[in-house]
C-alpha atoms as a PDB file:
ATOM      1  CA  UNK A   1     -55.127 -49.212  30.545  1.00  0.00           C
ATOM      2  CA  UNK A   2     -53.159 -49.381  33.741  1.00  0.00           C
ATOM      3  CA  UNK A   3     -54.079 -48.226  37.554  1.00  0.00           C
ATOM      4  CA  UNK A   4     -51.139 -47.543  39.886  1.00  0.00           C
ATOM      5  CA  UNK A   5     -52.494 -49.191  43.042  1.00  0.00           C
ATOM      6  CA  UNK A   6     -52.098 -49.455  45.834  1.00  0.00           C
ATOM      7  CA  UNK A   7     -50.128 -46.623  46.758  1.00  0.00           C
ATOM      8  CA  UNK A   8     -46.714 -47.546  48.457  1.00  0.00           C
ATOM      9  CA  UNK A   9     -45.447 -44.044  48.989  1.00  0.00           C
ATOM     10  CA  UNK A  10     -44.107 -43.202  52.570  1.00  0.00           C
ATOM     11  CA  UNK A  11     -42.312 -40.050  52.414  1.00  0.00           C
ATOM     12  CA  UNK A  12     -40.940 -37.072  50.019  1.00  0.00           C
ATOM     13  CA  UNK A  13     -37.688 -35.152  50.798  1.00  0.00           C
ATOM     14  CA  UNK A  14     -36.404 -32.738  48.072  1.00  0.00           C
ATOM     15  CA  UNK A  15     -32.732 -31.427  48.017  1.00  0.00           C
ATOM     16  CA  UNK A  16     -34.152 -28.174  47.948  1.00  0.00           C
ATOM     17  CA  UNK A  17     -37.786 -26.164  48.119  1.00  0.00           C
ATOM     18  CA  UNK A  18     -38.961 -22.793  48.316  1.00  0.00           C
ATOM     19  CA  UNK A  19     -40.690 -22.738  52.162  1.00  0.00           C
ATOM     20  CA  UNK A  20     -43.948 -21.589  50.439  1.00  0.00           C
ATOM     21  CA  UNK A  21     -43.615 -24.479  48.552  1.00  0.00           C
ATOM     22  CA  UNK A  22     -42.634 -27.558  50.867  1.00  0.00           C
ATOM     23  CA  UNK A  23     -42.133 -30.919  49.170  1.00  0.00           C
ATOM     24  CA  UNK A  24     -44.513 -32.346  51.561  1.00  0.00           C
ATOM     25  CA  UNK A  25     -47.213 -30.636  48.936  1.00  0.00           C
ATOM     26  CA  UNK A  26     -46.598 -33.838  46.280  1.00  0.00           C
ATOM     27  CA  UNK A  27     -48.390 -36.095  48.712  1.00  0.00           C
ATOM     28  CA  UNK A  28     -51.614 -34.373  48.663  1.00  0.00           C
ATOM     29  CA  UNK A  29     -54.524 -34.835  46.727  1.00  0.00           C
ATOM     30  CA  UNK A  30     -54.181 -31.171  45.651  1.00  0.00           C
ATOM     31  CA  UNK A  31     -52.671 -30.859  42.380  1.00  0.00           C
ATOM     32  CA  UNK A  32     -51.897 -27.625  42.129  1.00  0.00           C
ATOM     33  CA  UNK A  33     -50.143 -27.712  45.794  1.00  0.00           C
ATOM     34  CA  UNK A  34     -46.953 -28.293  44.405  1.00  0.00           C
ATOM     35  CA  UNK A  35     -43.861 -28.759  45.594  1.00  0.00           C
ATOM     36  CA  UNK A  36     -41.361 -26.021  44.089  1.00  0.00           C
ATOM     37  CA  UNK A  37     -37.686 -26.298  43.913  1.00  0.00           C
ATOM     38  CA  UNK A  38     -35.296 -23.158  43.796  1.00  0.00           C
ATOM     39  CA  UNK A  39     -33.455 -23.816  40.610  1.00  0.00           C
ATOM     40  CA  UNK A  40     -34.255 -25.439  37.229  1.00  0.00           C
ATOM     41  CA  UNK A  41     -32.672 -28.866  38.579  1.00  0.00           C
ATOM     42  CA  UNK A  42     -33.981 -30.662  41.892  1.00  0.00           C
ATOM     43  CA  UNK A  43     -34.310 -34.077  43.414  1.00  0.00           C
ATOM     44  CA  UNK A  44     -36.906 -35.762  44.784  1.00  0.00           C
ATOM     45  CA  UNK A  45     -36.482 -39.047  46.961  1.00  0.00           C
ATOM     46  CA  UNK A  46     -39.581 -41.013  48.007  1.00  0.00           C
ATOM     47  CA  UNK A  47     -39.019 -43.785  50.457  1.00  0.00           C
ATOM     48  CA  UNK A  48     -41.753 -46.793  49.478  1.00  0.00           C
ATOM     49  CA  UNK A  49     -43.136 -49.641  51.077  1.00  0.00           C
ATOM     50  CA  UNK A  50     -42.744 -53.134  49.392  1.00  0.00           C
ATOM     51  CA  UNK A  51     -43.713 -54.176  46.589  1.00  0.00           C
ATOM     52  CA  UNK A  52     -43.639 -51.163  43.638  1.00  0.00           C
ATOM     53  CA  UNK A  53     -42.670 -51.548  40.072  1.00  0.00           C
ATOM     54  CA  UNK A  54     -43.853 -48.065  38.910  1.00  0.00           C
ATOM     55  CA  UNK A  55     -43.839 -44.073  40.210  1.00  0.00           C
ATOM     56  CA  UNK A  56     -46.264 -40.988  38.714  1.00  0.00           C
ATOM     57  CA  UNK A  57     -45.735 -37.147  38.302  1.00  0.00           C
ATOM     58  CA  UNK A  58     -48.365 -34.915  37.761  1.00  0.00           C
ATOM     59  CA  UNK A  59     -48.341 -31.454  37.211  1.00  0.00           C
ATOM     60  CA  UNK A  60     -44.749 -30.943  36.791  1.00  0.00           C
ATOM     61  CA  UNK A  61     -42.868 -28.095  34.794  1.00  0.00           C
ATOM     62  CA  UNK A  62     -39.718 -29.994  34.414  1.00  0.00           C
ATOM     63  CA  UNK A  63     -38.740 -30.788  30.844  1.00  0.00           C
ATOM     64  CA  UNK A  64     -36.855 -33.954  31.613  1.00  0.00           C
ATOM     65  CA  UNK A  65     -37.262 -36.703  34.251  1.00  0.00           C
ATOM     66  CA  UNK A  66     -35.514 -39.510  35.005  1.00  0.00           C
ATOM     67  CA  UNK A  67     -35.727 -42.262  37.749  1.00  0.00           C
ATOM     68  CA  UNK A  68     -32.644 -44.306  39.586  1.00  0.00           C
ATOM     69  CA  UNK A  69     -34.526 -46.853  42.217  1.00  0.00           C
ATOM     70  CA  UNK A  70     -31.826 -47.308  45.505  1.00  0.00           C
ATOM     71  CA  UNK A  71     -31.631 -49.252  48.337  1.00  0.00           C
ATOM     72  CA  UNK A  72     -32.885 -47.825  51.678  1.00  0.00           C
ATOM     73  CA  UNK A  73     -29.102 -47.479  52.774  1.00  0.00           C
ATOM     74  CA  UNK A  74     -28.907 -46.156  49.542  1.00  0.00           C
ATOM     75  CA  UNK A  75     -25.232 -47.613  49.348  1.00  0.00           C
ATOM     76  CA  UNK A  76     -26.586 -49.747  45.914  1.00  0.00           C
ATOM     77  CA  UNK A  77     -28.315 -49.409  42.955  1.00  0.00           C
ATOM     78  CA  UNK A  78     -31.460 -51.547  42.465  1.00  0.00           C
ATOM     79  CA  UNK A  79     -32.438 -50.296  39.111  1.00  0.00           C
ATOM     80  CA  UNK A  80     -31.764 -47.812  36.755  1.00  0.00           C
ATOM     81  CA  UNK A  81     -31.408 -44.649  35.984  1.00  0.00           C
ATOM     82  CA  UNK A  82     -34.475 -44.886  33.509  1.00  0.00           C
ATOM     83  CA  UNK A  83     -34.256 -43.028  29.879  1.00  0.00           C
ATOM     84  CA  UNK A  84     -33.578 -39.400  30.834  1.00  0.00           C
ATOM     85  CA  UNK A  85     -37.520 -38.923  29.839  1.00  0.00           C
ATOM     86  CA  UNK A  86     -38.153 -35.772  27.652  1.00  0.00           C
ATOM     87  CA  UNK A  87     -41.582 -34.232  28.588  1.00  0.00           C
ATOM     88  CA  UNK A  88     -41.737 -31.940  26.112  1.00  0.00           C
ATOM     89  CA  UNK A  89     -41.858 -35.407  23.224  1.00  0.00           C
ATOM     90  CA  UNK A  90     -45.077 -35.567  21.815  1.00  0.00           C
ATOM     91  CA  UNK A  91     -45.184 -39.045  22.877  1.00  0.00           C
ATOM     92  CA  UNK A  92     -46.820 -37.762  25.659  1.00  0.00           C
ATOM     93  CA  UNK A  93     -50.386 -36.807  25.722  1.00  0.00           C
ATOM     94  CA  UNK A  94     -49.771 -34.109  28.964  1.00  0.00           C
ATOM     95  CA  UNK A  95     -52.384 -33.175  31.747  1.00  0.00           C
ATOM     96  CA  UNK A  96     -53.984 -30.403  33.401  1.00  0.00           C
ATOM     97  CA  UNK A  97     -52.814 -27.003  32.225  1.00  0.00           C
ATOM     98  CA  UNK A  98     -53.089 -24.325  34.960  1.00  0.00           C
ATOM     99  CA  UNK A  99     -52.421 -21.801  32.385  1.00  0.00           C
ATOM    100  CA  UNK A 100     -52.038 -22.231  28.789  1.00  0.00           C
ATOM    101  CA  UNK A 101     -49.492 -19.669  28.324  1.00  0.00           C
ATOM    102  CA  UNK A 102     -46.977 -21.360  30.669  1.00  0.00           C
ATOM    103  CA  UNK A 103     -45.169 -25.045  30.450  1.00  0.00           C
ATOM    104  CA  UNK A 104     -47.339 -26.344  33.505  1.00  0.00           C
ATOM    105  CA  UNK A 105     -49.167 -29.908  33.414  1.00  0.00           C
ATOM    106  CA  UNK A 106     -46.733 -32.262  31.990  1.00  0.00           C
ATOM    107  CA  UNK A 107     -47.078 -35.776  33.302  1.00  0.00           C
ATOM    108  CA  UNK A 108     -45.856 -39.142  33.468  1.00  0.00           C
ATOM    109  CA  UNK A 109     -45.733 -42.783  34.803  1.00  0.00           C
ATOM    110  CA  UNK A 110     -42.389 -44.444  34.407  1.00  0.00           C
ATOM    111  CA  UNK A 111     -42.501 -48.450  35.636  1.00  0.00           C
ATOM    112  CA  UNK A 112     -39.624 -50.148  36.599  1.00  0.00           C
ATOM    113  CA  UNK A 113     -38.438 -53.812  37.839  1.00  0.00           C
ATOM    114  CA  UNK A 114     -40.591 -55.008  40.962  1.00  0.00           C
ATOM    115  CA  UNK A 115     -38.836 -54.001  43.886  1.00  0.00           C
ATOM    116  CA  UNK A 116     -39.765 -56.857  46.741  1.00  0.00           C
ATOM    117  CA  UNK A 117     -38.877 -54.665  49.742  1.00  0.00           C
ATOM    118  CA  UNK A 118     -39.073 -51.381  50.621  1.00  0.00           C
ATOM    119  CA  UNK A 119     -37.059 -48.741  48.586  1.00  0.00           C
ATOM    120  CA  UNK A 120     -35.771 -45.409  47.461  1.00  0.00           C
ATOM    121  CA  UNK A 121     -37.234 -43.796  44.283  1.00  0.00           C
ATOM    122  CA  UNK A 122     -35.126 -40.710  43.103  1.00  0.00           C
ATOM    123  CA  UNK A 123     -36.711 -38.890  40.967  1.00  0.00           C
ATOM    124  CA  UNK A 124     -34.310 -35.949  39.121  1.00  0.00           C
ATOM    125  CA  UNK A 125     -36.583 -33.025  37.508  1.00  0.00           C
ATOM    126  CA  UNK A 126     -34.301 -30.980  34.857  1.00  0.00           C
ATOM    127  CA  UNK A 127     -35.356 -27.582  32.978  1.00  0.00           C
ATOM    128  CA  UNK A 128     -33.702 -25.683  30.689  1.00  0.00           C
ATOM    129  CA  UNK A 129     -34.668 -22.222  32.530  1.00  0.00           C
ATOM    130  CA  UNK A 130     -36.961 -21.751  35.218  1.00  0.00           C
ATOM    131  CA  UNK A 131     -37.460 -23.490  38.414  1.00  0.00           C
ATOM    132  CA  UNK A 132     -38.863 -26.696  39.026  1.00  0.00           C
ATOM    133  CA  UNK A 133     -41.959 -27.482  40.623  1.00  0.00           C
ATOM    134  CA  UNK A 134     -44.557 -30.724  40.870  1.00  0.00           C
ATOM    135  CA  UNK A 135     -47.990 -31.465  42.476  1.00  0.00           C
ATOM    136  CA  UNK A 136     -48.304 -34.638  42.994  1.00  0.00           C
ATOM    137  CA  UNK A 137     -46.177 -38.355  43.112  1.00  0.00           C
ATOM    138  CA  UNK A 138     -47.067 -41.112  43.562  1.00  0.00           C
ATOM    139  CA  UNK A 139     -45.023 -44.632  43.980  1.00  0.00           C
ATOM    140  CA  UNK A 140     -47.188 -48.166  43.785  1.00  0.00           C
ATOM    141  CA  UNK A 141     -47.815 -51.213  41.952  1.00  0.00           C
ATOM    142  CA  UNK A 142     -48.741 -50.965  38.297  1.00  0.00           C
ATOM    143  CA  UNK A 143     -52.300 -52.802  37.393  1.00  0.00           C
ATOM    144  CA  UNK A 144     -52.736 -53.579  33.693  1.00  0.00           C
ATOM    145  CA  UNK A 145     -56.672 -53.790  32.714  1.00  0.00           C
ATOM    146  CA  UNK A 146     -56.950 -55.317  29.178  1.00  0.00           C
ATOM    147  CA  UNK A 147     -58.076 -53.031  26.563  1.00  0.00           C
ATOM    148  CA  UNK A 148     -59.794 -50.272  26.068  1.00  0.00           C
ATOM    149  CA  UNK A 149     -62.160 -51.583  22.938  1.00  0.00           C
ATOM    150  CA  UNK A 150     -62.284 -49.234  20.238  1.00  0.00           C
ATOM    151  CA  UNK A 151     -64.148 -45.698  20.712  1.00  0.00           C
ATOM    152  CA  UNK A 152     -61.891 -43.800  23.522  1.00  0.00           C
ATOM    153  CA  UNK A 153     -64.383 -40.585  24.582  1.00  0.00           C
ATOM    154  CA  UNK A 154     -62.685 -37.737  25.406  1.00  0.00           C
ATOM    155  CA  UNK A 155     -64.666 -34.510  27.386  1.00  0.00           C
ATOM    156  CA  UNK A 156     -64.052 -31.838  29.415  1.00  0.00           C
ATOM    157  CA  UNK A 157     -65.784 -30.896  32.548  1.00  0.00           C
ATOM    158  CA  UNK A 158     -65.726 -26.519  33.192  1.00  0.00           C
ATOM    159  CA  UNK A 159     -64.915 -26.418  37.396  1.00  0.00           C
ATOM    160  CA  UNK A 160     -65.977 -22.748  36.473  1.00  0.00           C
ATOM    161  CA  UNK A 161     -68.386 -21.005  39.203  1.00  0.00           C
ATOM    162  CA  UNK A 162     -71.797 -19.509  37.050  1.00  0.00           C
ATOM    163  CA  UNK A 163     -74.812 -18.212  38.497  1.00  0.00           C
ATOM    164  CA  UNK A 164     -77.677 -16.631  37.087  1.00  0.00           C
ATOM    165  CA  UNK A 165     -77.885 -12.823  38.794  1.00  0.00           C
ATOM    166  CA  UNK A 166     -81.483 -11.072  39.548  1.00  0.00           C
ATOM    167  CA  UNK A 167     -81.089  -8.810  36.719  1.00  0.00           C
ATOM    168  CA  UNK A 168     -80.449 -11.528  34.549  1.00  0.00           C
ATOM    169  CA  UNK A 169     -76.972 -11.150  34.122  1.00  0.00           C
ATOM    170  CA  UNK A 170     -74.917 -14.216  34.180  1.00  0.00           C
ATOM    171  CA  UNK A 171     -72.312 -13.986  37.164  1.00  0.00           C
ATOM    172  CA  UNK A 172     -69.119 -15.781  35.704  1.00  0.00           C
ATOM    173  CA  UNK A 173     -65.199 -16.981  37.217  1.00  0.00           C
ATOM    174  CA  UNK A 174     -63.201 -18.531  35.416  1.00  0.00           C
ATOM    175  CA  UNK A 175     -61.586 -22.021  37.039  1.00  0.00           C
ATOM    176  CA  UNK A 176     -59.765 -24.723  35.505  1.00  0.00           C
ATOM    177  CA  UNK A 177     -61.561 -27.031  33.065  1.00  0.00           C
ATOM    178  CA  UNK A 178     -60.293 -30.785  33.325  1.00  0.00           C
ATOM    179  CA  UNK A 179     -60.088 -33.593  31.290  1.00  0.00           C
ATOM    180  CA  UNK A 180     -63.067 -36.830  31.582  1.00  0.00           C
ATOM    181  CA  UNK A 181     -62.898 -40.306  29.925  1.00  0.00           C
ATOM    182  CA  UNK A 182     -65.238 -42.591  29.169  1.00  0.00           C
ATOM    183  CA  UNK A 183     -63.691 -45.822  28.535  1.00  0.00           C
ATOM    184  CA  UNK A 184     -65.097 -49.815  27.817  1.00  0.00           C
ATOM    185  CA  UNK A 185     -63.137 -52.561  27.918  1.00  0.00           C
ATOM    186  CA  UNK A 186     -63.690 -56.015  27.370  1.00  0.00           C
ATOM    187  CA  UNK A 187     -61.798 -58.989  29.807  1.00  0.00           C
ATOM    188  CA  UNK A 188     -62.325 -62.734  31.060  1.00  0.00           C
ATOM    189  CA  UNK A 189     -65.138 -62.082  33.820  1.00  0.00           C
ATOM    190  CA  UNK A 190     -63.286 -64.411  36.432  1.00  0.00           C
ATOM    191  CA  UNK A 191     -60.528 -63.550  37.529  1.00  0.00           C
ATOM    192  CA  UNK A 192     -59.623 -59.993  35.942  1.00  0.00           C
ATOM    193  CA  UNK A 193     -63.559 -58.155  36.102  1.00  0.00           C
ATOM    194  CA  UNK A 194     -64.247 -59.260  39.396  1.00  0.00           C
ATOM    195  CA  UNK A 195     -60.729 -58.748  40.346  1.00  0.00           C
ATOM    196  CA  UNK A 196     -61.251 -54.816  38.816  1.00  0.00           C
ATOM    197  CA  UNK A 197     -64.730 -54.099  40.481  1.00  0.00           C
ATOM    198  CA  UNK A 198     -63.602 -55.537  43.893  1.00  0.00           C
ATOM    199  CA  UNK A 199     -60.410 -52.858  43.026  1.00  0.00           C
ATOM    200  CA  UNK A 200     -62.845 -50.521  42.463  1.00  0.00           C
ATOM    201  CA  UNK A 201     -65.104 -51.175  45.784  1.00  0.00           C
ATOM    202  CA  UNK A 202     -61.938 -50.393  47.820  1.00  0.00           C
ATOM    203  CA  UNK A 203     -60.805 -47.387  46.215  1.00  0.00           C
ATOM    204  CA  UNK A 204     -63.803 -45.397  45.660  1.00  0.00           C
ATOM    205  CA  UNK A 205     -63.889 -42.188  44.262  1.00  0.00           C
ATOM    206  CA  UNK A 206     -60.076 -41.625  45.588  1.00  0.00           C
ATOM    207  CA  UNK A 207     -57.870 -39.966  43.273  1.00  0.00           C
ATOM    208  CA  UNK A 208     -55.145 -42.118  41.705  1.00  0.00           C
ATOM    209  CA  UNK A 209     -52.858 -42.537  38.888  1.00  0.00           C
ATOM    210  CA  UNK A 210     -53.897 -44.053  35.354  1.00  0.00           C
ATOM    211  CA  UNK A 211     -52.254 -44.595  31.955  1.00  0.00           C
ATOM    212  CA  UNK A 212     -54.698 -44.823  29.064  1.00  0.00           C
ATOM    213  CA  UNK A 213     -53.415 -46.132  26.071  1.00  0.00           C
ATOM    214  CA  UNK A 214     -55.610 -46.476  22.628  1.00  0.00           C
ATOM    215  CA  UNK A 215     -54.974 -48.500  19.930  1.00  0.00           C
ATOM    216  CA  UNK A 216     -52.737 -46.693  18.419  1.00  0.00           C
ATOM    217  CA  UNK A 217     -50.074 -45.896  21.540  1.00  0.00           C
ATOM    218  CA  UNK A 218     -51.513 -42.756  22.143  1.00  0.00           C
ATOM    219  CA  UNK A 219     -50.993 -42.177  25.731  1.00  0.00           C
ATOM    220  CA  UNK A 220     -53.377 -40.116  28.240  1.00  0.00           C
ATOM    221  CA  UNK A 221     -51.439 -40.200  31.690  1.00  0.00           C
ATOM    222  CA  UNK A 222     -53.968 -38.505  34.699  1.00  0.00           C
ATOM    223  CA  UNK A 223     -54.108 -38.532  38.159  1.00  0.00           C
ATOM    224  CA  UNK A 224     -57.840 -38.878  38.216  1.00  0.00           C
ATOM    225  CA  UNK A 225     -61.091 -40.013  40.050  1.00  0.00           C
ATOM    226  CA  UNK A 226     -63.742 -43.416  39.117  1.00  0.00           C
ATOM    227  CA  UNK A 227     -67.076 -42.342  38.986  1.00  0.00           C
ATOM    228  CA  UNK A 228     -68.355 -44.723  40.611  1.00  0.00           C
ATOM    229  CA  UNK A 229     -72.138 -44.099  40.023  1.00  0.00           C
ATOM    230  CA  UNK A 230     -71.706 -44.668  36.356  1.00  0.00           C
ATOM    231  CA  UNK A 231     -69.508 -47.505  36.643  1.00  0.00           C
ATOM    232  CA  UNK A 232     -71.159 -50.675  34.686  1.00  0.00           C
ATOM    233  CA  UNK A 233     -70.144 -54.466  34.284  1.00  0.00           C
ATOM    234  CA  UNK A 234     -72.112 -55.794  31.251  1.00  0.00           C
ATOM    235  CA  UNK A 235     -71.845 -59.642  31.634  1.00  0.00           C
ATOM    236  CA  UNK A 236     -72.806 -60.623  28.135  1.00  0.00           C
ATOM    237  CA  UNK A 237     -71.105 -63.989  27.631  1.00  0.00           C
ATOM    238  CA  UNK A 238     -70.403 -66.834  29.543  1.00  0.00           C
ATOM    239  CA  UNK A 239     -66.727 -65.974  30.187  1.00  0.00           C
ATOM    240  CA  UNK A 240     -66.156 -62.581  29.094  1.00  0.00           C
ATOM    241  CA  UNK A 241     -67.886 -59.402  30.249  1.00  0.00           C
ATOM    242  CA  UNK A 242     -67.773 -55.440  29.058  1.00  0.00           C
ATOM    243  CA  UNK A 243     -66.565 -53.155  31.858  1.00  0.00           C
ATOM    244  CA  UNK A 244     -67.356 -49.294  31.354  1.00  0.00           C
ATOM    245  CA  UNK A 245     -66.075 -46.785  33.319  1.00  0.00           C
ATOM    246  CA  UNK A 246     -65.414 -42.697  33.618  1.00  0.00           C
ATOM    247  CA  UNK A 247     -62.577 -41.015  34.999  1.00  0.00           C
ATOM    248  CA  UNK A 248     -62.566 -37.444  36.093  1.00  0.00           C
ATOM    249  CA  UNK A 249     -59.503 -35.537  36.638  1.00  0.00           C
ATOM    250  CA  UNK A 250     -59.328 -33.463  39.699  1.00  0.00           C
ATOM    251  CA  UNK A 251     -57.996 -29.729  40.825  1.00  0.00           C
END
């Protein structure tokens, strides 16, 4: 499991946008605030702090990403371009889906080498037809938490507003119903839990991006919230302790 913290990202300019749609929208919280381009190819460069290795996209309809990381001058090449990702692979395991009858929630954290100072990340969004858009990126440093143990639980919480009517009636409208995990995983108690829980103490219930990955490589990638009140550090063994923890993916 991995945690892409803390967040480096500065700013977001996009080679083009619809002015309904400003890429100012992918820094937000607000994942369905997206950023939309005018055509079925666009650009997005993020200037970052120091210290990144990795960048996320949420909520994007592109069918193809890829990544080149450039100097501030951006006169040189500091890595890349990544693989020309392919969204549409089912080696993804995508995100929120706005609406089920359109290509909307693909996402994705790509890593790349650790970039000491501050940077450019250019992110190129391709589509066969269509246009481009994307809620939410995010540029930081990648945190790898051993694990999860076996037993990945996989829910879904309905953001749907019901109420109960006088007449009995039930009063329903439809929302969006996102993705929870409940996850355990098992680590040396000093210094990776403590290091984890103090993580956890500073961040809150703040949205931010994660990469679950079972057993068997299947990945869940989702900008998403720790719940804090049900976070619990088991400290069973002298060395070793069992972490377990929920995340809650957010609107």
């Amino acid at each position: 499991m991995k945690l892409l913290y803390p967040d480096r990202t500065l700013t977001a300019v996009a080679d083009e946008e619809d002015e309904s749609y400003p890429d100012d929208n992918v820094l937000t919280d607000r994942i369905k605030q997206v950023w939309k381009a005018t055509s079925k190819d666009a650009q997005l460069v993020i200037t970052a702090a120091a210290n990144t290795n990795a960048v996320g996209i949420f909520n994007t309809t592109a069918e193809t990403v890829q990544v080149t990381i450039r100097n501030l001058a951006d006169d040189t090449t500091l890595w890349g371009p990544s693989a020309n990702y392919d969204l549409t692979s089912s080696t993804y395991v995508y995100g929120l889906m706005s609406d089920v009858s359109t290509d909307k929630g693909r996402d994705i954290i790509i890593e790349y080498d650790l970039q000491a100072a501050s940077c450019l990340v250019k992110i190129d969004f391709a589509m066969a037809a269509g246009t481009v858009e994307c809620g939410v990126a995010r540029v930081g440093y990648i945190r790898e938490v051993y694990g999860p143990l076996y037993g990945i639980q996989q829910g879904l919480i309905d953001k749907s507003i019901s109420l109960e009517l006088n007449s009995g009636g039930l009063y329903y409208k439809k929302r969006d119903v996102v993705r929870q995990f409940s996850i355990s995983f098992r680590d040396s108690l000093n210094p990776n839990i403590y290091q984890f829980l103090r993580i956890a103490q500073i961040i809150g219930s703040d949205l931010y991006p994660w990469l679950i990955t079972d057993a068997t490589k299947t990945n869940w990638c989702t900008f998403a919230r720790l719940e804090i009140v049900t976070l619990v550090a088991i400290h069973d063994g002298p060395s070793c302790s069992v972490v377990n923890v929920k995340l809650i993916e957010d609107l």
